[in-house]
Protein backbone atom coordinates (compact mmCIF):
# COMPACT_ATOMS: atom_id res chain seq x y z
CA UNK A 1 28.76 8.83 -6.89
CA UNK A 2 27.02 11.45 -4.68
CA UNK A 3 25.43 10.35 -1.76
CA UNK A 4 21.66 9.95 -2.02
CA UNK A 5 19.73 12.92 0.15
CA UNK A 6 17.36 10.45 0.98
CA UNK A 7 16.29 7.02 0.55
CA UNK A 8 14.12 6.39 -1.90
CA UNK A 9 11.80 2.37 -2.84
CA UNK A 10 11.51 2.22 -6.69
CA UNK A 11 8.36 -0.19 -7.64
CA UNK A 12 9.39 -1.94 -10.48
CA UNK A 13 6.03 -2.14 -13.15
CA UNK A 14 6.45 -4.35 -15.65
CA UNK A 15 6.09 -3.62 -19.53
CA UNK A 16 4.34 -6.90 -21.03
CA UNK A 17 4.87 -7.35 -25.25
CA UNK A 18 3.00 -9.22 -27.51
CA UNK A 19 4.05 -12.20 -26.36
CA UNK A 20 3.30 -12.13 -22.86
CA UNK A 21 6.63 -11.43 -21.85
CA UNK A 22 8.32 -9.18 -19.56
CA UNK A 23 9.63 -6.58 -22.33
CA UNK A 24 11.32 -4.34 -19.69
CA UNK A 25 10.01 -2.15 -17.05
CA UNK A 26 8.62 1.53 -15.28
CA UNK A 27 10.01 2.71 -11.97
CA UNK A 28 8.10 4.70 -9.56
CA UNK A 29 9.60 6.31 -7.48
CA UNK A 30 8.74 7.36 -3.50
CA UNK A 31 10.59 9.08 -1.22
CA UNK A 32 11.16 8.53 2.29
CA UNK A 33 11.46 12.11 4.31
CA UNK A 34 9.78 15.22 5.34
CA UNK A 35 9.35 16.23 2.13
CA UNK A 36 7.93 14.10 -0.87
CA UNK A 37 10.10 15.67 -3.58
CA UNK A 38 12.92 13.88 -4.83
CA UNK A 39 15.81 16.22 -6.53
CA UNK A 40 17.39 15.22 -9.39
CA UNK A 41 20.98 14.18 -7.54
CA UNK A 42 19.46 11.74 -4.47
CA UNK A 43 16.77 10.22 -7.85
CA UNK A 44 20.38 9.48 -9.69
CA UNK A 45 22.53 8.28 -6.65
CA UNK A 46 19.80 5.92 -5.91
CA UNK A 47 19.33 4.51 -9.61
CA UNK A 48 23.09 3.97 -9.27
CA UNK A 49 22.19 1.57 -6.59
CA UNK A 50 19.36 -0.27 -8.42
CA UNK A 51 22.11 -0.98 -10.93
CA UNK A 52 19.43 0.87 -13.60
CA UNK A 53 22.49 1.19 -16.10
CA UNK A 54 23.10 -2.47 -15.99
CA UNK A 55 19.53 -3.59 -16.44
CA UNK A 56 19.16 -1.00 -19.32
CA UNK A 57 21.92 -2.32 -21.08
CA UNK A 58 19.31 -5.24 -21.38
CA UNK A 59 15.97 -3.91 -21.78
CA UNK A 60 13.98 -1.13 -22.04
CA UNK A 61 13.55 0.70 -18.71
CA UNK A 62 11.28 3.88 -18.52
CA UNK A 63 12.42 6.04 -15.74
CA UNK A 64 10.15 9.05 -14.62
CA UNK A 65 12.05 12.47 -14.82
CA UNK A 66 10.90 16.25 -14.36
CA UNK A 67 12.62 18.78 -16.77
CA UNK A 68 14.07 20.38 -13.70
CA UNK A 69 15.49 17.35 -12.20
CA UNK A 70 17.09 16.45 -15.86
CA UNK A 71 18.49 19.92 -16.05
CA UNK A 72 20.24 19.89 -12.54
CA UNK A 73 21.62 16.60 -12.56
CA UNK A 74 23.69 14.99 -15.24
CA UNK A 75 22.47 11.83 -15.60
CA UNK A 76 25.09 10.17 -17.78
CA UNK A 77 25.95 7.49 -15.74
CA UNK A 78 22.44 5.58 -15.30
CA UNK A 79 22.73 5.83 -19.11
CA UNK A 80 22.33 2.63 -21.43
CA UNK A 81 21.28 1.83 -24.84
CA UNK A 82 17.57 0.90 -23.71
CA UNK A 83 17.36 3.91 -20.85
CA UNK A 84 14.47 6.03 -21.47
CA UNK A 85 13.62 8.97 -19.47
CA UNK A 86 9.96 9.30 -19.50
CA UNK A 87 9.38 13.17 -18.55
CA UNK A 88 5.99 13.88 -17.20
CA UNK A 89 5.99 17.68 -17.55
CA UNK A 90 7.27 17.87 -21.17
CA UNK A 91 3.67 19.42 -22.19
CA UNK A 92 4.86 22.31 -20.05
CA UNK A 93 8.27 23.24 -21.72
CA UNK A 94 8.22 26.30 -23.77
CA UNK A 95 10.77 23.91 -26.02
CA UNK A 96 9.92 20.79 -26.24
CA UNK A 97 12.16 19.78 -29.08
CA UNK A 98 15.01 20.90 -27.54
CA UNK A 99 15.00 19.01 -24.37
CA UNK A 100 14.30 15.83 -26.00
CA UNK A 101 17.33 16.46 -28.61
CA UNK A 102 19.73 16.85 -25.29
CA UNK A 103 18.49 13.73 -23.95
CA UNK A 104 19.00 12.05 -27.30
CA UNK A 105 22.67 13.46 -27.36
CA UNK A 106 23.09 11.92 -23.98
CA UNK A 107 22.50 8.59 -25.52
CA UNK A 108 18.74 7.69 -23.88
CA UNK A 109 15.49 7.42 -25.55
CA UNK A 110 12.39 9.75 -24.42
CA UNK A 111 8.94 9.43 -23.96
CA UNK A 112 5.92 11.04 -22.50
CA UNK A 113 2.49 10.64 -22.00
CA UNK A 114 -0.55 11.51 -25.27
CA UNK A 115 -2.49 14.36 -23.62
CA UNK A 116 -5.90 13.91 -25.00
CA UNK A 117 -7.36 17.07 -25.76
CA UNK A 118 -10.38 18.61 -28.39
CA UNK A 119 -7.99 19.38 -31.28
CA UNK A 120 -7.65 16.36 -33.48
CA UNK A 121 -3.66 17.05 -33.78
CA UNK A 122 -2.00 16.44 -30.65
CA UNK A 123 1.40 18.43 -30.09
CA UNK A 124 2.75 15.45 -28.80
CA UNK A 125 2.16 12.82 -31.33
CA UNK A 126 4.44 15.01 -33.12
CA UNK A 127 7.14 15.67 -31.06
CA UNK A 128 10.45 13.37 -31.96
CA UNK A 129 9.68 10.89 -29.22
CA UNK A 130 11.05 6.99 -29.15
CA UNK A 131 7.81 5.98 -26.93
CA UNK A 132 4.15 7.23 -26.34
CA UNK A 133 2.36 6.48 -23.71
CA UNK A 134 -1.77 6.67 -23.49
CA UNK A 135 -4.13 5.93 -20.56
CA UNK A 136 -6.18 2.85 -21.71
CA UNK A 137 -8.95 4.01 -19.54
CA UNK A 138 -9.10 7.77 -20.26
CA UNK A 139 -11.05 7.69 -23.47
CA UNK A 140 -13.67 5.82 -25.32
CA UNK A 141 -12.41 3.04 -27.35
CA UNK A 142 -13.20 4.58 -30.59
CA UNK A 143 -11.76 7.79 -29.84
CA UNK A 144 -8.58 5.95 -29.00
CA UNK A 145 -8.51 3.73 -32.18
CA UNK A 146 -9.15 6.74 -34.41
CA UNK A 147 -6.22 8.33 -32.67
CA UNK A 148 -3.67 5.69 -32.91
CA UNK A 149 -4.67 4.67 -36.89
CA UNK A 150 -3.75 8.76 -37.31
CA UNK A 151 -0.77 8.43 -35.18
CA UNK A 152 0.49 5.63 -37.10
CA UNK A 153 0.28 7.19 -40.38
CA UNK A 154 2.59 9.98 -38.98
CA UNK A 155 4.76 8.17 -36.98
CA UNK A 156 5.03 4.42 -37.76
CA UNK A 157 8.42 4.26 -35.82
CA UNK A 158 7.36 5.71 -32.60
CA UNK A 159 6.29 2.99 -29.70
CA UNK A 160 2.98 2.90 -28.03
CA UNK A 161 2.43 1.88 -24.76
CA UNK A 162 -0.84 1.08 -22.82
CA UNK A 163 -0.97 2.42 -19.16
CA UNK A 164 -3.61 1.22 -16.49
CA UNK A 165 -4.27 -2.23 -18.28
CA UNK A 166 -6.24 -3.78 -16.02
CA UNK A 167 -6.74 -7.22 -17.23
CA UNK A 168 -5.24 -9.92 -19.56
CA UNK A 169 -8.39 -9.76 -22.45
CA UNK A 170 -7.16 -5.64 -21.82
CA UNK A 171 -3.95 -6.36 -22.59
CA UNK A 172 -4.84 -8.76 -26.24
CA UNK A 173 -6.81 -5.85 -27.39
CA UNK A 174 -4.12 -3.30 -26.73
CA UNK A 175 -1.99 -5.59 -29.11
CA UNK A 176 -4.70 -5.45 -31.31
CA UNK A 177 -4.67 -1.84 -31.63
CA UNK A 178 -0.99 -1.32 -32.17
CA UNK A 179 0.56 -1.22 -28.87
CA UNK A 180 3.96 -2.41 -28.24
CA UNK A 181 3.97 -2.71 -24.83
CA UNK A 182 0.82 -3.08 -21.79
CA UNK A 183 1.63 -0.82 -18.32
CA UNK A 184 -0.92 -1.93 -15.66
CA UNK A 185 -1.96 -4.50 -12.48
CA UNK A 186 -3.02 -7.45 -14.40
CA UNK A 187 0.46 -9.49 -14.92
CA UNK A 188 -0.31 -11.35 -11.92
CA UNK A 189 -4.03 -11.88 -12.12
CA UNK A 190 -6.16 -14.78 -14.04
CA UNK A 191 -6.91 -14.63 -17.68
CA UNK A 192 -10.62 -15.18 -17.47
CA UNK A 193 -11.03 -15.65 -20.60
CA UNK A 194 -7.92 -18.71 -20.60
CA UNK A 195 -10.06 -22.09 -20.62
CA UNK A 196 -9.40 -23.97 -17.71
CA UNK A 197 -6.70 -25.99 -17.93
CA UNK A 198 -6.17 -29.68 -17.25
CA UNK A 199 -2.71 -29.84 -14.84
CA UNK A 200 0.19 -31.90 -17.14
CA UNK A 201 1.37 -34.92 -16.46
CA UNK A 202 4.72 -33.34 -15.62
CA UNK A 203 3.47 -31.17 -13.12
CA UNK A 204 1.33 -34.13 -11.34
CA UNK A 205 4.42 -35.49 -11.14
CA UNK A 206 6.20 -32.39 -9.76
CA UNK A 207 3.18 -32.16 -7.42
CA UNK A 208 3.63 -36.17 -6.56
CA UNK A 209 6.85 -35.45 -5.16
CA UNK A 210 6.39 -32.59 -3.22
CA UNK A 211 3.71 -34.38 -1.19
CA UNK A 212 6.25 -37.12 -0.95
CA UNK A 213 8.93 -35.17 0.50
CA UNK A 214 6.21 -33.43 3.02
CA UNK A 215 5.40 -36.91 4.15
CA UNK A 216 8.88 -38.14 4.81
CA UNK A 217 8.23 -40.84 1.72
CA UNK A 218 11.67 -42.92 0.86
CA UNK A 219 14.09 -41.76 -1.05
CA UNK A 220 13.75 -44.76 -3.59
CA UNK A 221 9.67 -43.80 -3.63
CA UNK A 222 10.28 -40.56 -4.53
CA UNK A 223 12.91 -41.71 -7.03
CA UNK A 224 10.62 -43.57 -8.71
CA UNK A 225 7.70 -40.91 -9.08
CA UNK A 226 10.20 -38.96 -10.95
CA UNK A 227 10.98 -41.50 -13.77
CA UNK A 228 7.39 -41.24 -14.55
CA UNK A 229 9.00 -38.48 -16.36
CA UNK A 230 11.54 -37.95 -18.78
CA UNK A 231 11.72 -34.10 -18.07
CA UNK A 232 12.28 -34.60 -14.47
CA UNK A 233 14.81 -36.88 -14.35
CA UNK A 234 17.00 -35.12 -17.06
CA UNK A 235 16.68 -31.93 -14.69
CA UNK A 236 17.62 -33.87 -11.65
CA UNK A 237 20.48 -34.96 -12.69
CA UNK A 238 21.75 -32.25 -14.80
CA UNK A 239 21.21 -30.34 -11.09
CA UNK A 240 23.20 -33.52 -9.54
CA UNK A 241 26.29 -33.29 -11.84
CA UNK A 242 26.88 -29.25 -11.56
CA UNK A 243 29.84 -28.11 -10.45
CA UNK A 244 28.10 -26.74 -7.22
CA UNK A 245 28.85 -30.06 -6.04
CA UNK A 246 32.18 -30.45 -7.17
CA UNK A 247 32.34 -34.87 -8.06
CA UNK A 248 34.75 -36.50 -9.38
CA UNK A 249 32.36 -38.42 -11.15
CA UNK A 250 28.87 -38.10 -13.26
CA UNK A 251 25.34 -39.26 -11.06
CA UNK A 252 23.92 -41.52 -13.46
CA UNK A 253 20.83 -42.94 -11.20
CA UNK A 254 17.87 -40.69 -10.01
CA UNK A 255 18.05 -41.94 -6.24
CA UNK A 256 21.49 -40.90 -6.02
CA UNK A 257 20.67 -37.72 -7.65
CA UNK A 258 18.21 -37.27 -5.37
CA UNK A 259 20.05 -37.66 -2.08
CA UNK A 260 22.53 -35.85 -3.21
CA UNK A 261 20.76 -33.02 -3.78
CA UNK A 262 18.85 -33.63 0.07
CA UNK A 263 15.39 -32.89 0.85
CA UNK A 264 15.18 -29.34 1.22
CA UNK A 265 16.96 -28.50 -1.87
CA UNK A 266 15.20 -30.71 -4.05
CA UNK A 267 11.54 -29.27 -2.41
CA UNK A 268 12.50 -25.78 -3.30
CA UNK A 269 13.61 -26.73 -6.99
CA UNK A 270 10.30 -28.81 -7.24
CA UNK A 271 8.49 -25.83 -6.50
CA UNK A 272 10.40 -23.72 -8.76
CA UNK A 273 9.70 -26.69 -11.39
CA UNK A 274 5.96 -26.04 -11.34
CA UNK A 275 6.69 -22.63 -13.42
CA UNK A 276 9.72 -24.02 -15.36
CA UNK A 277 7.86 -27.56 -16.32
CA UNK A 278 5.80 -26.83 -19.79
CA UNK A 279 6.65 -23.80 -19.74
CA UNK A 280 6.42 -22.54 -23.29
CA UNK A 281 4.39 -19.57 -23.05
CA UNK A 282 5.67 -16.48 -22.32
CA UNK A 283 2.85 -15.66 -19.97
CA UNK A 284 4.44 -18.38 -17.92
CA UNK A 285 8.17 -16.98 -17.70
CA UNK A 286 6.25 -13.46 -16.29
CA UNK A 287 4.49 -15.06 -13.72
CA UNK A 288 8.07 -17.23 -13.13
CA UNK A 289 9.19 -13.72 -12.46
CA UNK A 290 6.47 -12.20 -10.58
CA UNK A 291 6.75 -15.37 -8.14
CA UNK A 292 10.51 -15.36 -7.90
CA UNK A 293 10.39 -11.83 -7.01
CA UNK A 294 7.51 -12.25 -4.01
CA UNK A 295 9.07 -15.26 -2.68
CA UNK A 296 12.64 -13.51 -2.46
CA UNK A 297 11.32 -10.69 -0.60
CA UNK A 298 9.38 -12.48 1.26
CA UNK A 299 12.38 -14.42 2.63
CA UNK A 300 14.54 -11.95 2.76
CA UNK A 301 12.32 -9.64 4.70
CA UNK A 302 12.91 -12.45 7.85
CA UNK A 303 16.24 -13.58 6.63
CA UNK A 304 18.55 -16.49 7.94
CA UNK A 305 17.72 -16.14 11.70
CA UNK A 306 14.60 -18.45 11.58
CA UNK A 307 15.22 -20.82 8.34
CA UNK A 308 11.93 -22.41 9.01
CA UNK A 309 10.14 -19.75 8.48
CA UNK A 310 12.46 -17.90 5.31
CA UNK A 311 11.58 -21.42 3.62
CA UNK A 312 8.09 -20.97 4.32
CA UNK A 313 7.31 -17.51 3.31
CA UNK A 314 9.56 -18.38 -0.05
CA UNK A 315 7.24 -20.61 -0.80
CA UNK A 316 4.13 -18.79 0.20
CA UNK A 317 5.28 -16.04 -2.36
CA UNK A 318 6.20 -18.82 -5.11
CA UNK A 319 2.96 -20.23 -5.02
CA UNK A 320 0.88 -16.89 -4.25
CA UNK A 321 0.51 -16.73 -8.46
CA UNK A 322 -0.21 -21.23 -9.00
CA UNK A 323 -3.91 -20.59 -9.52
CA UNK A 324 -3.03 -17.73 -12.83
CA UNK A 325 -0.12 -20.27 -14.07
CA UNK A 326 -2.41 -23.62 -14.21
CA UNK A 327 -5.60 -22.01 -14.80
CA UNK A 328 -7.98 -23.16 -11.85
CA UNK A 329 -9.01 -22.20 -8.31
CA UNK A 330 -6.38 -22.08 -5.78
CA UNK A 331 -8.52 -24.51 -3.42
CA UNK A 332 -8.19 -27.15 -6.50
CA UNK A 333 -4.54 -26.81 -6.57
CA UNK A 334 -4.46 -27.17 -2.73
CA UNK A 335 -6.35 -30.06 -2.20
CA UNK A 336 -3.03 -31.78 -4.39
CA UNK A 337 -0.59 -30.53 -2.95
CA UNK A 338 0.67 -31.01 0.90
CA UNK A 339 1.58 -27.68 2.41
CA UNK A 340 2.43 -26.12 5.80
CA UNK A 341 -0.97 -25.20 7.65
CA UNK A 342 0.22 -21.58 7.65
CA UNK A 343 0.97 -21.43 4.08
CA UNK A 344 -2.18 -22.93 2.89
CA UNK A 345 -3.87 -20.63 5.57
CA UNK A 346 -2.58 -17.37 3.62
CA UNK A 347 -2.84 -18.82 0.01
CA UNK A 348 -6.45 -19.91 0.31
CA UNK A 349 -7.53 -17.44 2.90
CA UNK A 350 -5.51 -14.84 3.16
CA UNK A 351 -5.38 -15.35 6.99
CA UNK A 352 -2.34 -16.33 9.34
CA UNK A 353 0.88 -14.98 10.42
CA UNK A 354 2.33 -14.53 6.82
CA UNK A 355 -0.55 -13.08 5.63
CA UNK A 356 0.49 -9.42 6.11
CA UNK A 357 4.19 -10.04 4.10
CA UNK A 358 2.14 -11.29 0.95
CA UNK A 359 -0.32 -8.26 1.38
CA UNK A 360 3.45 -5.80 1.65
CA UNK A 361 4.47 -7.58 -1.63
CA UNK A 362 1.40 -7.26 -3.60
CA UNK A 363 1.23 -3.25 -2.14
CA UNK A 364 4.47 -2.82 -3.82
CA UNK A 365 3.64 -4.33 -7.05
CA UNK A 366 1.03 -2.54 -7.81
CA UNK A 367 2.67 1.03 -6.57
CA UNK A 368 0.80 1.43 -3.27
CA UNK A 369 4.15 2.62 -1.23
CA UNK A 370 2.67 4.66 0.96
CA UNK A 371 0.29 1.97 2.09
CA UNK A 372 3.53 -0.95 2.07
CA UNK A 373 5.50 1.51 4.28
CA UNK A 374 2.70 2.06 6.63
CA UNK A 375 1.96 -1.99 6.76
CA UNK A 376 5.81 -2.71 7.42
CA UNK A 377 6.24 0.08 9.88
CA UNK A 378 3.51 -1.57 11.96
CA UNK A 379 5.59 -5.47 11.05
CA UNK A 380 8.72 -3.34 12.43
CA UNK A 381 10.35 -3.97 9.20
CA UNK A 382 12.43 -0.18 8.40
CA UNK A 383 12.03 1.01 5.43
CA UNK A 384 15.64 0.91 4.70
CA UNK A 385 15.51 -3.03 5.18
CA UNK A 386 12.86 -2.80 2.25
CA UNK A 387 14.13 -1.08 -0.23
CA UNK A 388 17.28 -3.43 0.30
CA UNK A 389 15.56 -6.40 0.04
CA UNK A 390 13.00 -5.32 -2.74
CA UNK A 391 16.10 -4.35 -4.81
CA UNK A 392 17.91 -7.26 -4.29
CA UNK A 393 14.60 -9.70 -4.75
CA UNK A 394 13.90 -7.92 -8.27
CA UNK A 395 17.61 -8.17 -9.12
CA UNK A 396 17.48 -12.25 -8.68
CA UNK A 397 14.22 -12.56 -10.39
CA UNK A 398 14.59 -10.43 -12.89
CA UNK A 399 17.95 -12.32 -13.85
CA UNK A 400 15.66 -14.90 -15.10
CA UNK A 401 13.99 -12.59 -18.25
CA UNK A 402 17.49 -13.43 -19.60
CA UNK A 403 17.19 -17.54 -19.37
């Protein structure tokens, strides 16, 4: 594998389907060095090391790509059955058709971006692209229907994807249309139009015990808050009796399950268990995700040399996304559960110390790298130490699309 030229921080957007779901995802790419472009040999060195092959094997991933950096570079071993090379100057090529036939010999899909223009037949709906990809906010809404019904007709096995969706109701309407996939900002935000929810009895519990554990409750206390619930105590001691803890015998009781496990363990699953309690929708498994990912960084960003304040930054990432999974104001949430002044301080005001590391994870989520480099130069975080931990945040998280 050739050495990458330079380094390079992929932000990893995520392709939502019709179910809510994390479908796959679109890299963006940004260089770190004198110059901003990024040749074709340092873009494929460096998907190498985001292990884009693997995760393609999996799902789709679009990956941005100039003619000239495809013609330079041989790309062959990034290569999977869902890689698609999404070329953003194919409108340029003098042949079209036979760029996109080498990259289908290769053994990756293509696709480009619709390029509205006064013609009613666009070149490009006709080109023998696997996906399509329109700006939701570039043209009226009629325009865009009339397109895609006309589109359809010609092409029924082509995919359409939505860029710069910016809300949830955004994304229900682009299904509505035809779209297979939504590109945009709003995975993490509230569904306004979601009725507020009432909080399960399941997560009350969860949220029982966490308070519990904050407040040094007994063991047996705790214990019995969890058999308020059948979910909780099947989970506890299915955790109890893996083989990460090697007995010779099967944990039959909660309380034993429970110290076992010891209090810092079970307070990070607990938190984890407010995503993966009633789960059922896949709206909830993407914000899982999306808060997996930001706590992960987050941690890893200070790493082992003050646990203290990993733990607390995990969980200031974890719960950065409560108020979009239960449906109501982060204050509500807050007032039930018993947090760390500083995390509460950055969750409900976006003030405190850890304040700045949830602003660097939201920058990179939504593709503002310049502005994340900028904000972690002045934490004295490199930007080599990001990109590591970034990579290695999404690669945990994103191990959980397959659960």
């Amino acid at each position: 594998m050739a050495k990458p030229a330079t380094r390079i921080l992929f932000a990893w957007q995520e392709m939502i389907d019709g179910n809510s779901r994390i479908a796959g995802y679109r890299i963006q790419p940004r260089a770190f060095s004198d110059c901003d472009n990024i040749d074709g040999g340092a873009l494929e060195a460096c998907l190498q090391q985001e292990n884009a092959r693997q995760f393609a094997s999996r799902r789709p991933l679009l990956i941005p790509l100039t003619t000239s950096q495809w013609s330079a570079t041989d790309f062959s071993a990034v290569i999977a059955t869902n890689t698609c090379f999404l070329l953003t100057d194919l409108a340029r090529q003098p042949e079209p058709r036979q760029l996109i036939d080498a990259i289908h010999a290769a053994g990756a899909k293509v696709a480009t971006y619709h390029g509205w223009s006064t013609d009613e037949e666009d070149g490009t709906a006709d080109w023998p692209v696997d996906l399509l990809l329109f700006d939701f906010q570039e043209a009226p809404l009629a325009a865009l229907e009339q397109r895609l019904r006309a589109l359809r007709r010609r092409r029924p096995e082509v995919q359409l994807v939505a860029d710069q969706v910016h809300t949830w109701p955004e994304h229900r309407l682009c299904q509505r249309l035809g779209f297979t996939f939504s590109i945009g900002g709003f995975a993490a935000s509230r569904d306004e139009e979601a009725p507020t929810g009432k909080i399960s009895e399941s997560r009350l519990v969860v949220i029982d015990m966490l308070n519990q554990i904050r407040s040094d409750a007994e063991l047996k206390d705790i214990a019995s808050t969890a058999m308020r619930d059948p979910a909780v105590v099947v989970k506890l001691l299915d955790m109890a009796n893996s083989p990460l803890y090697g007995l010779p015998r099967k944990v039959a009781g909660i309380e034993e399950a429970i110290t076992l496990l010891g209090r810092d363990a079970l307070y990070r699953w607990l938190s984890l268990a407010m995503f993966h309690i009633d789960a059922d929708s896949g709206r909830d498994r993407t914000l899982l995700v999306i808060a997996l990912c930001r706590g992960a960084l987050l941690e890893g960003l200070v790493g082992n040399a003050d646990r203290q304040r990993a733990d607390e930054l995990f969980l200031v990432g974890l719960l950065s996304v409560i108020d979009c999974l239960l449906g109501q104001p982060m204050a509500d949430i807050l007032n039930r559960i018993r947090l760390p002044e500083q995390v509460a301080a950055v969750l409900l005001r976006n003030e405190g110390p850890y304040a700045r590391y949830l602003q660097l994870a939201i920058m990179i989520e939504r593709c503002r790298l310049d502005q994340a480099v900028v904000l972690a130069g002045a934490m004295q975080i490199a930007p080599a130490a990001l990109i590591d931990c970034y990579r290695e945040a999404l690669g945990w998280a994103s191990g959980e699309l397959g659960k």
